[in-house]
Protein backbone atom coordinates (compact mmCIF):
# COMPACT_ATOMS: atom_id res chain seq x y z
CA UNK A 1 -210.66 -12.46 -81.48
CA UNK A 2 -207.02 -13.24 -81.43
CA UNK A 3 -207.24 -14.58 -84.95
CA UNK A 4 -209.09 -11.73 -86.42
CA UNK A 5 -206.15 -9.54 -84.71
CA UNK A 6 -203.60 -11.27 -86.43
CA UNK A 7 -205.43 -10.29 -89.97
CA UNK A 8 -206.14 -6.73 -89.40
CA UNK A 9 -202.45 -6.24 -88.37
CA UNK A 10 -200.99 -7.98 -91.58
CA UNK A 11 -203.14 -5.78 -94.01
CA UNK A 12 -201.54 -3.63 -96.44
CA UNK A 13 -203.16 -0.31 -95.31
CA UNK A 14 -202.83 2.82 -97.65
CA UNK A 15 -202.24 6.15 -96.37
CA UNK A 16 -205.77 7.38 -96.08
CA UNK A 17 -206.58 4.21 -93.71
CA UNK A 18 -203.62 4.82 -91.69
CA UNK A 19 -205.31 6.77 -88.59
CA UNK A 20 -208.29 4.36 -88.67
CA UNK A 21 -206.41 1.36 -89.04
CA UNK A 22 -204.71 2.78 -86.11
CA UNK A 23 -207.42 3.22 -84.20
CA UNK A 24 -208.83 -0.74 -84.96
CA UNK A 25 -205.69 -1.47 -83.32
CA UNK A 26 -206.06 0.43 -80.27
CA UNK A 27 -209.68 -0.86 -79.91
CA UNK A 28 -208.42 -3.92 -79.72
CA UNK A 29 -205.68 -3.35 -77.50
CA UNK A 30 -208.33 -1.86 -75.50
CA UNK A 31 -210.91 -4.59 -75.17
CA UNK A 32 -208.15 -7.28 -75.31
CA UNK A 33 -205.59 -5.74 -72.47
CA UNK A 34 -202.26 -5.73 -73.10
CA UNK A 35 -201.14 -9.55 -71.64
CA UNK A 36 -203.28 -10.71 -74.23
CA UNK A 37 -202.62 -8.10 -77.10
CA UNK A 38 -199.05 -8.51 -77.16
CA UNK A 39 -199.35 -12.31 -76.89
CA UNK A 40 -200.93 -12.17 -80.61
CA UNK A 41 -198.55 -9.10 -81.37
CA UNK A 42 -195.54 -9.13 -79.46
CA UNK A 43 -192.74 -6.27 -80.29
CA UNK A 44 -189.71 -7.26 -81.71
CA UNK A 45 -187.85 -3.90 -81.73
CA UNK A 46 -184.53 -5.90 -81.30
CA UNK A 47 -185.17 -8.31 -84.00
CA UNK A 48 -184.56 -5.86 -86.87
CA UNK A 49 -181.58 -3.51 -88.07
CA UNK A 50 -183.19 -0.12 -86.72
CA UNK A 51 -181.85 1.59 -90.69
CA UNK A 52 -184.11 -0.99 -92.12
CA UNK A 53 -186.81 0.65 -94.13
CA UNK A 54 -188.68 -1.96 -92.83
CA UNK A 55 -188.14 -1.53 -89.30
CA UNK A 56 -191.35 -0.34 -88.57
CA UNK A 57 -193.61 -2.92 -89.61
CA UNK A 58 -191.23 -5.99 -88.99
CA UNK A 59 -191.00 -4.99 -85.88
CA UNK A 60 -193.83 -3.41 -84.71
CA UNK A 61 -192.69 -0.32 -83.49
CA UNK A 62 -196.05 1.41 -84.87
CA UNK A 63 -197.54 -0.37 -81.51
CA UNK A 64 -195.87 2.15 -79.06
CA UNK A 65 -197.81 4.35 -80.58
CA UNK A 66 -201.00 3.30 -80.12
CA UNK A 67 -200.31 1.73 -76.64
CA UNK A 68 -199.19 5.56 -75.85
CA UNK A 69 -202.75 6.82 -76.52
CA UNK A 70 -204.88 3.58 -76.14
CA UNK A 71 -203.53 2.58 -73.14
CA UNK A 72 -205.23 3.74 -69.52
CA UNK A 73 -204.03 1.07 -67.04
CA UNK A 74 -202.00 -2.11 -67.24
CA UNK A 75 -200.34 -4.35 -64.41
CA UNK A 76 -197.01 -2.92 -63.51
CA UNK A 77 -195.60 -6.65 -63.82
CA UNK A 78 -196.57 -6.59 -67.57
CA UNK A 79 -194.44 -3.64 -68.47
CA UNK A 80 -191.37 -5.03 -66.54
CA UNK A 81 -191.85 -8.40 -68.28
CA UNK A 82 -192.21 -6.76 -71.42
CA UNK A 83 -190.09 -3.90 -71.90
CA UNK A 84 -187.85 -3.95 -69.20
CA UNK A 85 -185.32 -6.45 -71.39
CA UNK A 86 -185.28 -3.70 -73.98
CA UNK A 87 -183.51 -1.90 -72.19
């Protein structure tokens, strides 16, 4: 599953796709939990120059997005690990 993650998050997706794309994504995120999800995809919002017009797919900032309405319940450790550094 992990592998077929990795290739539906590298595809070039037009604008049309964008919401269903989307919502592969968050079906995944959903079946996979997050540990697991963002061990394939992990955010790198402080890898990339935020001005870049890049920034959202280098670093996967799309992802907050679908974790906000994917999302039901996660392990309070996980989002310390995770995002707690960010800030």
């Amino acid at each position: 599953m992990s592998e077929f993650l990795l290739i539906v998050s590298e595809l070039k997706i037009n604008k049309q796709f964008y919401n269903v794309w989307q919502d592969t994504l968050g079906a995944f995120l959903s079946v996979m939990g997050p540990e697991r999800f963002f061990k394939v995809l992990p955010l790198k919002l402080c890898d990339y120059d935020m001005n870049s017009l890049t920034f959202a797919q280098d670093s996967r900032s799309y992802l907050l997005t679908i974790m906000q309405s994917k999302l039901e319940k996660a392990d309070i450790v996980f989002f310390v690990q995770q995002f707690l550094p960010l800030l």
